[in-house]
Structures are given as structure tokens and as C-alpha cells.
PDB file of N, CA and C in Angstrom:
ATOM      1  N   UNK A   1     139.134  94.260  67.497  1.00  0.00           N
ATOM      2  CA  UNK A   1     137.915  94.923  67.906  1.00  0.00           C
ATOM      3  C   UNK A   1     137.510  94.367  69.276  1.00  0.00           C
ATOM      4  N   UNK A   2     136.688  95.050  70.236  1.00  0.00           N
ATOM      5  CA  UNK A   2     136.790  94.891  71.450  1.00  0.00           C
ATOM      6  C   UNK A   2     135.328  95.032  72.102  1.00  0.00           C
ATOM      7  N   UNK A   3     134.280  94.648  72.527  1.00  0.00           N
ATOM      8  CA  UNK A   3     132.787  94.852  72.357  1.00  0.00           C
ATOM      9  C   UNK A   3     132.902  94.491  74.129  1.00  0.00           C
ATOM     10  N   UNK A   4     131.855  95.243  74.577  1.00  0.00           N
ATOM     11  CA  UNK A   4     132.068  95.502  76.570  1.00  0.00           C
ATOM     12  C   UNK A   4     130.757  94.044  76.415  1.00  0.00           C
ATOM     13  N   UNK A   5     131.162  93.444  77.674  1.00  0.00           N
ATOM     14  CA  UNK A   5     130.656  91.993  78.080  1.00  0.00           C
ATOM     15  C   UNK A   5     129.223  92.530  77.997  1.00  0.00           C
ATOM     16  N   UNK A   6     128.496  91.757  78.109  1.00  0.00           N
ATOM     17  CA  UNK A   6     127.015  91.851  77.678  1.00  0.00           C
ATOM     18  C   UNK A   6     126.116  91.947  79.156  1.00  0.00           C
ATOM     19  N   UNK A   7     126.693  92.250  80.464  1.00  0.00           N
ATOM     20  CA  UNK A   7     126.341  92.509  81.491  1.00  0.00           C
ATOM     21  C   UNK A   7     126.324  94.480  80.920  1.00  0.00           C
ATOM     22  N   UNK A   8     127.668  94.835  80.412  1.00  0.00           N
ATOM     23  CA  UNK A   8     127.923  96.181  80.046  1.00  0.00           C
ATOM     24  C   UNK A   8     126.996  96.819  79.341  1.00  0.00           C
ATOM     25  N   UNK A   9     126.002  96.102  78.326  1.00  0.00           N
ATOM     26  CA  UNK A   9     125.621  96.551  77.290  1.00  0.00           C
ATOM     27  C   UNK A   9     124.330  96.187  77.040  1.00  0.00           C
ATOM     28  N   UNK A  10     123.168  96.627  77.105  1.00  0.00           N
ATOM     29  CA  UNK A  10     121.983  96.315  77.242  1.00  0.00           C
ATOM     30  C   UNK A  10     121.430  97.232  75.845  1.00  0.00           C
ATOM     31  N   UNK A  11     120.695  97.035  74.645  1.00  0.00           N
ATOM     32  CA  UNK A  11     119.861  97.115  73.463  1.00  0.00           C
ATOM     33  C   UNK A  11     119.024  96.985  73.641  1.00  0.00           C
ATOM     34  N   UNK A  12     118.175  97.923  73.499  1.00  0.00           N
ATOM     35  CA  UNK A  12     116.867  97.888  73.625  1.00  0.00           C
ATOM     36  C   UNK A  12     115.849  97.450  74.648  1.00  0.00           C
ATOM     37  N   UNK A  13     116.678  98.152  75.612  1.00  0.00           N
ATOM     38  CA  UNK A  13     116.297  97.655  77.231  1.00  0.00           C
ATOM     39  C   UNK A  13     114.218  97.843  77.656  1.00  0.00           C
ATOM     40  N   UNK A  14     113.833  98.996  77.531  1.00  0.00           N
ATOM     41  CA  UNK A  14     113.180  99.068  77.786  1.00  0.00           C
ATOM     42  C   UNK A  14     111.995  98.220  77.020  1.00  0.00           C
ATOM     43  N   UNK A  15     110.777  97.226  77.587  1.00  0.00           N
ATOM     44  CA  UNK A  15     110.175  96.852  76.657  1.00  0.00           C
ATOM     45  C   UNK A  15     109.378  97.215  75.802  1.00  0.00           C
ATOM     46  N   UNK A  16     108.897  97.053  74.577  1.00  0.00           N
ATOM     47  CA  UNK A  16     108.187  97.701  73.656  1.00  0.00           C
ATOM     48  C   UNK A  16     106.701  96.751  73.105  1.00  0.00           C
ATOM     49  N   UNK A  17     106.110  96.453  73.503  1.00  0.00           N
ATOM     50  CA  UNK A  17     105.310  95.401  72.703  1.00  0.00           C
ATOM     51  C   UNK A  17     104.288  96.127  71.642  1.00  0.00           C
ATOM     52  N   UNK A  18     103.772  95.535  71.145  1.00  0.00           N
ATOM     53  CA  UNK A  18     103.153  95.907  69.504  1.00  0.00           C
ATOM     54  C   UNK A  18     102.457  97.166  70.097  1.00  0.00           C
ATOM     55  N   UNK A  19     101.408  97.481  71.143  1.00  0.00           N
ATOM     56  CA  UNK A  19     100.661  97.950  71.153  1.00  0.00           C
ATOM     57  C   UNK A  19     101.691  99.604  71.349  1.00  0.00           C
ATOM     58  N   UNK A  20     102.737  99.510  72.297  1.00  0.00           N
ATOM     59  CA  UNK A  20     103.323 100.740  72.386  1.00  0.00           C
ATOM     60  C   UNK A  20     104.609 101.073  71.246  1.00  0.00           C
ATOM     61  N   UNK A  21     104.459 100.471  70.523  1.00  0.00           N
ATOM     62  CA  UNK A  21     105.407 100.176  69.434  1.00  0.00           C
ATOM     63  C   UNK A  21     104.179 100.782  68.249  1.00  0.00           C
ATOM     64  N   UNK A  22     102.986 100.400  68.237  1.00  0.00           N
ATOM     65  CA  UNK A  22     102.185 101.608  67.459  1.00  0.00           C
ATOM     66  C   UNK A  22     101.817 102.919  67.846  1.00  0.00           C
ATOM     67  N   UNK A  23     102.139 103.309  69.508  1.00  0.00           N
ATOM     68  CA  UNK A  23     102.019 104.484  69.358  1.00  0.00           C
ATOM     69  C   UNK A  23     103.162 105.559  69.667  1.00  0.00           C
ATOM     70  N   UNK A  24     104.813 104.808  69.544  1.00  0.00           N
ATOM     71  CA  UNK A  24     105.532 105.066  69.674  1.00  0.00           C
ATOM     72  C   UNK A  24     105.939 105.775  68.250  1.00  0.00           C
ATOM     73  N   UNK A  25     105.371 104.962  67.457  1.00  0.00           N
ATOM     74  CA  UNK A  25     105.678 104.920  65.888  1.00  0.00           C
ATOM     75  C   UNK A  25     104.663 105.706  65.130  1.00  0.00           C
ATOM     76  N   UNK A  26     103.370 106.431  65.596  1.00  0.00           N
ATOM     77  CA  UNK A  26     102.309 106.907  65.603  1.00  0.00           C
ATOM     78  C   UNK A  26     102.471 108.281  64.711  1.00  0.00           C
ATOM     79  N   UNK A  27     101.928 108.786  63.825  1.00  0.00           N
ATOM     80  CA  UNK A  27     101.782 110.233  63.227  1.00  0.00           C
ATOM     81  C   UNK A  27     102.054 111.170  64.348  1.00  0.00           C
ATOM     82  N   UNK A  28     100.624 111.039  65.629  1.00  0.00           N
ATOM     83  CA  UNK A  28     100.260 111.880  66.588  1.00  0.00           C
ATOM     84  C   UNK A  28     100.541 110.946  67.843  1.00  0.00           C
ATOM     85  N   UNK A  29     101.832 111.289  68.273  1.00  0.00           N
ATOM     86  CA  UNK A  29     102.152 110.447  69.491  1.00  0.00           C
ATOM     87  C   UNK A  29     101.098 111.006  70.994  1.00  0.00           C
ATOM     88  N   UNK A  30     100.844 110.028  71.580  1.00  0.00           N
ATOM     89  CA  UNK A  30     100.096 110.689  72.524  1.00  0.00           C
ATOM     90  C   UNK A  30     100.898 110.293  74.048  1.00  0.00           C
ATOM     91  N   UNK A  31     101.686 111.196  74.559  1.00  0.00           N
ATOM     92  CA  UNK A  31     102.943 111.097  75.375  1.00  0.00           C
ATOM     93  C   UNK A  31     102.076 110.514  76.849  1.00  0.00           C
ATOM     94  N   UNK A  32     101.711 111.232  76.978  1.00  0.00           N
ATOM     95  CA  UNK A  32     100.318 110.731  78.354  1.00  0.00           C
ATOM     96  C   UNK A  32     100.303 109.252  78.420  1.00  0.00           C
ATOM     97  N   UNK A  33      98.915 108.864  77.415  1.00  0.00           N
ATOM     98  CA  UNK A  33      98.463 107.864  77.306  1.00  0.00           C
ATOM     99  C   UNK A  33      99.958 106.363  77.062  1.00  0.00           C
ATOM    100  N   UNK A  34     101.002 106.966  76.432  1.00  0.00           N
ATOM    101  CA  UNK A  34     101.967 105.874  76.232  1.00  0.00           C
ATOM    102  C   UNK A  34     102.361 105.817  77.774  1.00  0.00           C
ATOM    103  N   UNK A  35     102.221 106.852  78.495  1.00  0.00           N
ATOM    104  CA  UNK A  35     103.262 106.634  80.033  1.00  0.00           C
ATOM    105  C   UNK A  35     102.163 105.797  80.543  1.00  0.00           C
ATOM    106  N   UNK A  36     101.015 106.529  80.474  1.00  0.00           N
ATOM    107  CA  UNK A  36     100.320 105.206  81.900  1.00  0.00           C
ATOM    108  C   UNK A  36     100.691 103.481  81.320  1.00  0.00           C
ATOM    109  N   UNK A  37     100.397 103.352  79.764  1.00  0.00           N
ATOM    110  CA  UNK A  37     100.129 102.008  79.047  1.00  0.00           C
ATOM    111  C   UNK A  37     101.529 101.567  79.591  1.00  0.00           C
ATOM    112  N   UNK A  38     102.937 102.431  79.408  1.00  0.00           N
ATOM    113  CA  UNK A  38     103.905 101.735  79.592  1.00  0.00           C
ATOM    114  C   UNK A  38     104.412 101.435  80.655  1.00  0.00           C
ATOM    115  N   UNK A  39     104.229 102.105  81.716  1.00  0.00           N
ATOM    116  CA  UNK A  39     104.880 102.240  82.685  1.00  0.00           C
ATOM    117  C   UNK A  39     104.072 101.609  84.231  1.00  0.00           C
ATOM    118  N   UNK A  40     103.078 101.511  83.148  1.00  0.00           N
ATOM    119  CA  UNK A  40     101.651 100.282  83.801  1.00  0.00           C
ATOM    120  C   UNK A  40     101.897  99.049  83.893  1.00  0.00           C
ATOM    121  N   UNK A  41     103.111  98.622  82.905  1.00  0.00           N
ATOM    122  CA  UNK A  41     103.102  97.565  82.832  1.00  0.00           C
ATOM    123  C   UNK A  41     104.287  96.580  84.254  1.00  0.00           C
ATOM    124  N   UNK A  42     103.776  95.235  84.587  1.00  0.00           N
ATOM    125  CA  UNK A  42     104.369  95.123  85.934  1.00  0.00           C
ATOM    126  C   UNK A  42     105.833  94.554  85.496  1.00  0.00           C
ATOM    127  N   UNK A  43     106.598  94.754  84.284  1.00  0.00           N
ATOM    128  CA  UNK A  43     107.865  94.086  83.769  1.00  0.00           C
ATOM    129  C   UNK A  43     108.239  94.920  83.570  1.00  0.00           C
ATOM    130  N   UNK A  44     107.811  96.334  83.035  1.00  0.00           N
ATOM    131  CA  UNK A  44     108.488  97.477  82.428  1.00  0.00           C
ATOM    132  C   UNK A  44     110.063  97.894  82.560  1.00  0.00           C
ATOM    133  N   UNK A  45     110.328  97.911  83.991  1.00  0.00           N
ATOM    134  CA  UNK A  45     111.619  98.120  84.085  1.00  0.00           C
ATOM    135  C   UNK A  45     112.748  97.092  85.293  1.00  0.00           C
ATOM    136  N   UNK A  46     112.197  95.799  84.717  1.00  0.00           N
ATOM    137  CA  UNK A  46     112.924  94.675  85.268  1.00  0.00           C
ATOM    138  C   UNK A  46     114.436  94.959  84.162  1.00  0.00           C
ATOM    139  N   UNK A  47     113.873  95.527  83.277  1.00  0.00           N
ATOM    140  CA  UNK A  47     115.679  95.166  82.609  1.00  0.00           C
ATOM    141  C   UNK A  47     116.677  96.159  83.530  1.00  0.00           C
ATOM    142  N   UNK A  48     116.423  96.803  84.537  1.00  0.00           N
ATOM    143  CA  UNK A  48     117.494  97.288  85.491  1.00  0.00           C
ATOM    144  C   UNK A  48     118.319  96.724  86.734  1.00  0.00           C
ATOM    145  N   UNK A  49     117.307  95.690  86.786  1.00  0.00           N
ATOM    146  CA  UNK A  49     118.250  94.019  86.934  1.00  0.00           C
ATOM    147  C   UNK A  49     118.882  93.311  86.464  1.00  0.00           C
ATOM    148  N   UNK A  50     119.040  93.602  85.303  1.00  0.00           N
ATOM    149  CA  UNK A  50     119.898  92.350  84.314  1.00  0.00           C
ATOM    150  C   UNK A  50     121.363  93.089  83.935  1.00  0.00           C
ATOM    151  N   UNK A  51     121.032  94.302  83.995  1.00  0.00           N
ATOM    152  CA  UNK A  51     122.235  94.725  82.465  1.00  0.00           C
ATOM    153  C   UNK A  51     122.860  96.243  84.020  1.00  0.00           C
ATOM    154  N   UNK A  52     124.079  96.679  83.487  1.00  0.00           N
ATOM    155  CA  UNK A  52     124.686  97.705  84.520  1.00  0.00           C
ATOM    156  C   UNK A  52     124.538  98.738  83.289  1.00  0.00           C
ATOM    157  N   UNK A  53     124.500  99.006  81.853  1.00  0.00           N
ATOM    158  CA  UNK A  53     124.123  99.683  81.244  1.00  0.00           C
ATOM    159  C   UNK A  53     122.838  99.515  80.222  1.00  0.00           C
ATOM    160  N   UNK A  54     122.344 101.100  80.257  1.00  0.00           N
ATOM    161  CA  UNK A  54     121.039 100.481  79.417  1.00  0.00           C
ATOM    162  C   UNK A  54     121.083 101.702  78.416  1.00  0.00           C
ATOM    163  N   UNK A  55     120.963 101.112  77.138  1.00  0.00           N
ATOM    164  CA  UNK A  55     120.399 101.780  75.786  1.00  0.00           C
ATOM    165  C   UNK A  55     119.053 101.317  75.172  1.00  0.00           C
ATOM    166  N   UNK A  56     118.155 103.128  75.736  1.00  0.00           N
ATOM    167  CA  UNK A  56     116.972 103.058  75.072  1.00  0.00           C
ATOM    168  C   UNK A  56     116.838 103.481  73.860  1.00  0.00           C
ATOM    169  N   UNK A  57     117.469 102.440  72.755  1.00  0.00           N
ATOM    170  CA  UNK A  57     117.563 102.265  71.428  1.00  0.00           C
ATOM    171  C   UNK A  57     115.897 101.895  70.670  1.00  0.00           C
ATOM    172  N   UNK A  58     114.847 101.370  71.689  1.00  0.00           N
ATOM    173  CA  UNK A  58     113.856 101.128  71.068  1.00  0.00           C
ATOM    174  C   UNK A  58     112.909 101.915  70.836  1.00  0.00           C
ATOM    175  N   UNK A  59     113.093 102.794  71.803  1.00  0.00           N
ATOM    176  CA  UNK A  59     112.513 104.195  72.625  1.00  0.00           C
ATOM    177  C   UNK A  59     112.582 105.497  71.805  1.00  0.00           C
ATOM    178  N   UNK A  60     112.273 106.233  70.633  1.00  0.00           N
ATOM    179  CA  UNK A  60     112.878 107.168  69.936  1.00  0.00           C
ATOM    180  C   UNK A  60     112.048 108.374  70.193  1.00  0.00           C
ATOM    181  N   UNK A  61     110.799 108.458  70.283  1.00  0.00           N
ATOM    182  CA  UNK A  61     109.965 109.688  69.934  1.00  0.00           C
ATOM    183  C   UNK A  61     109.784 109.772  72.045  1.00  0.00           C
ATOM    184  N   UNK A  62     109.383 108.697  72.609  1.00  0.00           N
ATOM    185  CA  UNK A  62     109.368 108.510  74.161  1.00  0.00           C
ATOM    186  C   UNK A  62     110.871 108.628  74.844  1.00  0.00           C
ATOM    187  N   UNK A  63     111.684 108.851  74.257  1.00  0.00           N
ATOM    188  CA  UNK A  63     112.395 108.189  74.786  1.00  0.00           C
ATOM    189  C   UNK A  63     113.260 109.167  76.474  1.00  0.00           C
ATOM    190  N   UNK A  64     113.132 110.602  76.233  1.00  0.00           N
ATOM    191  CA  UNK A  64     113.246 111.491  77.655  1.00  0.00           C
ATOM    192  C   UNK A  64     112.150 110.997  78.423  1.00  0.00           C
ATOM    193  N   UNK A  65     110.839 110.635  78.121  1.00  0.00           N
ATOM    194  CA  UNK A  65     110.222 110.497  79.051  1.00  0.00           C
ATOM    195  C   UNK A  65     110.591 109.547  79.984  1.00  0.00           C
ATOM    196  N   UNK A  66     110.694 108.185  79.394  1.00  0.00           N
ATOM    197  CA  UNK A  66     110.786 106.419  79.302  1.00  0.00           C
ATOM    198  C   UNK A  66     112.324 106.707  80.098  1.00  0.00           C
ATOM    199  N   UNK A  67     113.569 107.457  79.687  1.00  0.00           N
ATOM    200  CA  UNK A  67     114.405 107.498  80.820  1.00  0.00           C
ATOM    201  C   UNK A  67     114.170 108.523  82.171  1.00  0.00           C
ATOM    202  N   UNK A  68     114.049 109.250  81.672  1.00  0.00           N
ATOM    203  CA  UNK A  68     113.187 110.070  83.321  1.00  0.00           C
ATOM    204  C   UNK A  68     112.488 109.357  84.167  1.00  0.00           C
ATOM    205  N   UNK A  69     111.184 108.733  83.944  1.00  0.00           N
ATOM    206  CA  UNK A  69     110.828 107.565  84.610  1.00  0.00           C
ATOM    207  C   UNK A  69     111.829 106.635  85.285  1.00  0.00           C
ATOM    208  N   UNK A  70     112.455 106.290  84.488  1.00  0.00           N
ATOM    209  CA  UNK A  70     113.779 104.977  85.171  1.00  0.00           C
ATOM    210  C   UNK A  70     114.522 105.661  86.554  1.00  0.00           C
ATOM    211  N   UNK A  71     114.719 106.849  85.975  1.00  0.00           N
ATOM    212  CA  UNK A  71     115.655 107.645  86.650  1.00  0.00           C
ATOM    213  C   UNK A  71     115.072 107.707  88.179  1.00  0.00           C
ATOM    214  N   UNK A  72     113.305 108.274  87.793  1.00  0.00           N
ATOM    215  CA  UNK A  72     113.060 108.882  89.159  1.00  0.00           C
ATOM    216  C   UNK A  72     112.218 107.747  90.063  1.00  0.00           C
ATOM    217  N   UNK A  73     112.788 106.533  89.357  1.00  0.00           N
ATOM    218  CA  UNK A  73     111.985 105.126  90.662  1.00  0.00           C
ATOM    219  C   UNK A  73     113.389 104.394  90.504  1.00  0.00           C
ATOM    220  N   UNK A  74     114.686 105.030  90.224  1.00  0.00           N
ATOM    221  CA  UNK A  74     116.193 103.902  90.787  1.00  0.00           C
ATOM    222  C   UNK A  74     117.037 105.287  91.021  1.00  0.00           C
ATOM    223  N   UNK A  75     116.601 106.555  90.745  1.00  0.00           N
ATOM    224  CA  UNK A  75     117.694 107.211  91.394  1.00  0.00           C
ATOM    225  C   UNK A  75     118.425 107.043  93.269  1.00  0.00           C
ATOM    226  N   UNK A  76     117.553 106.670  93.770  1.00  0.00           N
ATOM    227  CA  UNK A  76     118.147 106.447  95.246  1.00  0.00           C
ATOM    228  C   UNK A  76     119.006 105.305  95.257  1.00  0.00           C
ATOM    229  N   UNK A  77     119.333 104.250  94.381  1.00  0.00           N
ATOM    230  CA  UNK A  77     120.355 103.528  94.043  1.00  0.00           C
ATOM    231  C   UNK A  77     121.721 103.911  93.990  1.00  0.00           C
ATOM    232  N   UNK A  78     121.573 105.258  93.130  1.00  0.00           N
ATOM    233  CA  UNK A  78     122.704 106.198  92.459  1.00  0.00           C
ATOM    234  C   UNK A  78     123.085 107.587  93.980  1.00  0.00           C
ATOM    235  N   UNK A  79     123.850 107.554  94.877  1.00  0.00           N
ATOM    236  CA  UNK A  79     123.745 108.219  95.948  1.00  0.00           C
ATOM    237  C   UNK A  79     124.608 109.402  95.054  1.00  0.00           C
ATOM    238  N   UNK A  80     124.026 110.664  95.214  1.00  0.00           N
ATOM    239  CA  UNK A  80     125.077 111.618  94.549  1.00  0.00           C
ATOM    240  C   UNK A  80     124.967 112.285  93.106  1.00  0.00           C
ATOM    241  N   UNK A  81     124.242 111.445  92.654  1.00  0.00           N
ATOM    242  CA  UNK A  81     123.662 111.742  91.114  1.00  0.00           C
ATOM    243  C   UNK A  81     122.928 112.539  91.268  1.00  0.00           C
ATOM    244  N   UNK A  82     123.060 113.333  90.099  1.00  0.00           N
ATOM    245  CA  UNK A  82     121.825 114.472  89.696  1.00  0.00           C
ATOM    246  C   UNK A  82     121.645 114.333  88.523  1.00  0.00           C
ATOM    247  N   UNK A  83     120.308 114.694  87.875  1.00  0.00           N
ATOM    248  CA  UNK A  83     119.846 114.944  86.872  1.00  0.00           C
ATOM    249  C   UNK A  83     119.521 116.769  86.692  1.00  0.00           C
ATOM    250  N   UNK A  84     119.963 117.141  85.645  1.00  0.00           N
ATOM    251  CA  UNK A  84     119.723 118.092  85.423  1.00  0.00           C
ATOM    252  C   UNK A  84     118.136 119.183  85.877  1.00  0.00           C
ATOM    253  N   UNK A  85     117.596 118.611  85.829  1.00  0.00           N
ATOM    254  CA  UNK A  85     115.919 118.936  85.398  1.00  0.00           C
ATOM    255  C   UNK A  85     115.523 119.005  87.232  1.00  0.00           C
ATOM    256  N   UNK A  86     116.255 118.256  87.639  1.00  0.00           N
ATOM    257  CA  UNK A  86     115.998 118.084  89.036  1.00  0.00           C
ATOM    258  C   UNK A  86     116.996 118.887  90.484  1.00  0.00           C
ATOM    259  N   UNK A  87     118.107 119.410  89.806  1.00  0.00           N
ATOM    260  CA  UNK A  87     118.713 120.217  90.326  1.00  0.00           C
ATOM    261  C   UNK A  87     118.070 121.409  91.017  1.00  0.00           C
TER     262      UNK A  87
END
């Protein structure tokens, strides 16, 4: 069995702390209010420094949003990439 180095492989990249983790997990998700809380935060997307791949495994009901975001503050990293939505 063969598992990609742990630079490759990032779990649960994006952070989650209790408070967006209850409204991630929420009856009535409120998509808005989770983006400002999350994306407010000044660590939010330091894990795109650490890891060359990222799985938003923590992320389930947010989780197009939470990568769209990533996408559209490191796409100029990626020269050539497109995202669909943005085509």
C-alpha cells in the first residue's frame, strides 16, 4: 500500500472551530452569515501554505462555497486555470 507524502495530502484543511462547526452542522444553514464568520477569520486559509493538496473533508453542507473562496483569492497563483463558473 502506498499513501502520497503528507506535503501531498492535506484533511481537513480548511479550519472549522466550534462556532462554524455549529452552523455548518445546523438544521437551517445560514450560507451568508457562515462566509463573513469564516472567511473573517485572519488564519482561514493559511493551510494553502502548508499542504500542495487540499481536502475540504470538514466542509460538507459549505463546502462549494469555502472552495470558491480559496479559488478566487489564490487563483492568480494557478496561471491558466479556469473554473467553470468563471469561464
Amino acid at each position: 500500500m502506498f499513501f502520497l507524502l503528507r506535503p501531498f495530502n492535506f484533511l481537513n484543511c480548511f479550519p472549522m472551530p466550534d462556532e462554524l462547526l455549529r452552523m455548518e452542522q445546523g438544521a437551517h444553514p445560514d450560507t451568508a452569515l457562515f462566509a463573513v464568520k469564516a472567511f473573517s477569520q485572519p488564519w482561514a486559509f493559511d493551510f494553502v501554505e502548508l499542504r500542495y493538496i487540499w481536502h475540504f473533508t470538514n466542509v460538507v453542507t459549505h463546502r462549494s462555497l469555502v472552495m470558491g473562496e480559496t479559488w478566487r483569492r489564490f487563483k492568480e497563483n494557478y496561471p491558466g486555470a479556469v473554473v467553470r463558473d468563471e469561464q
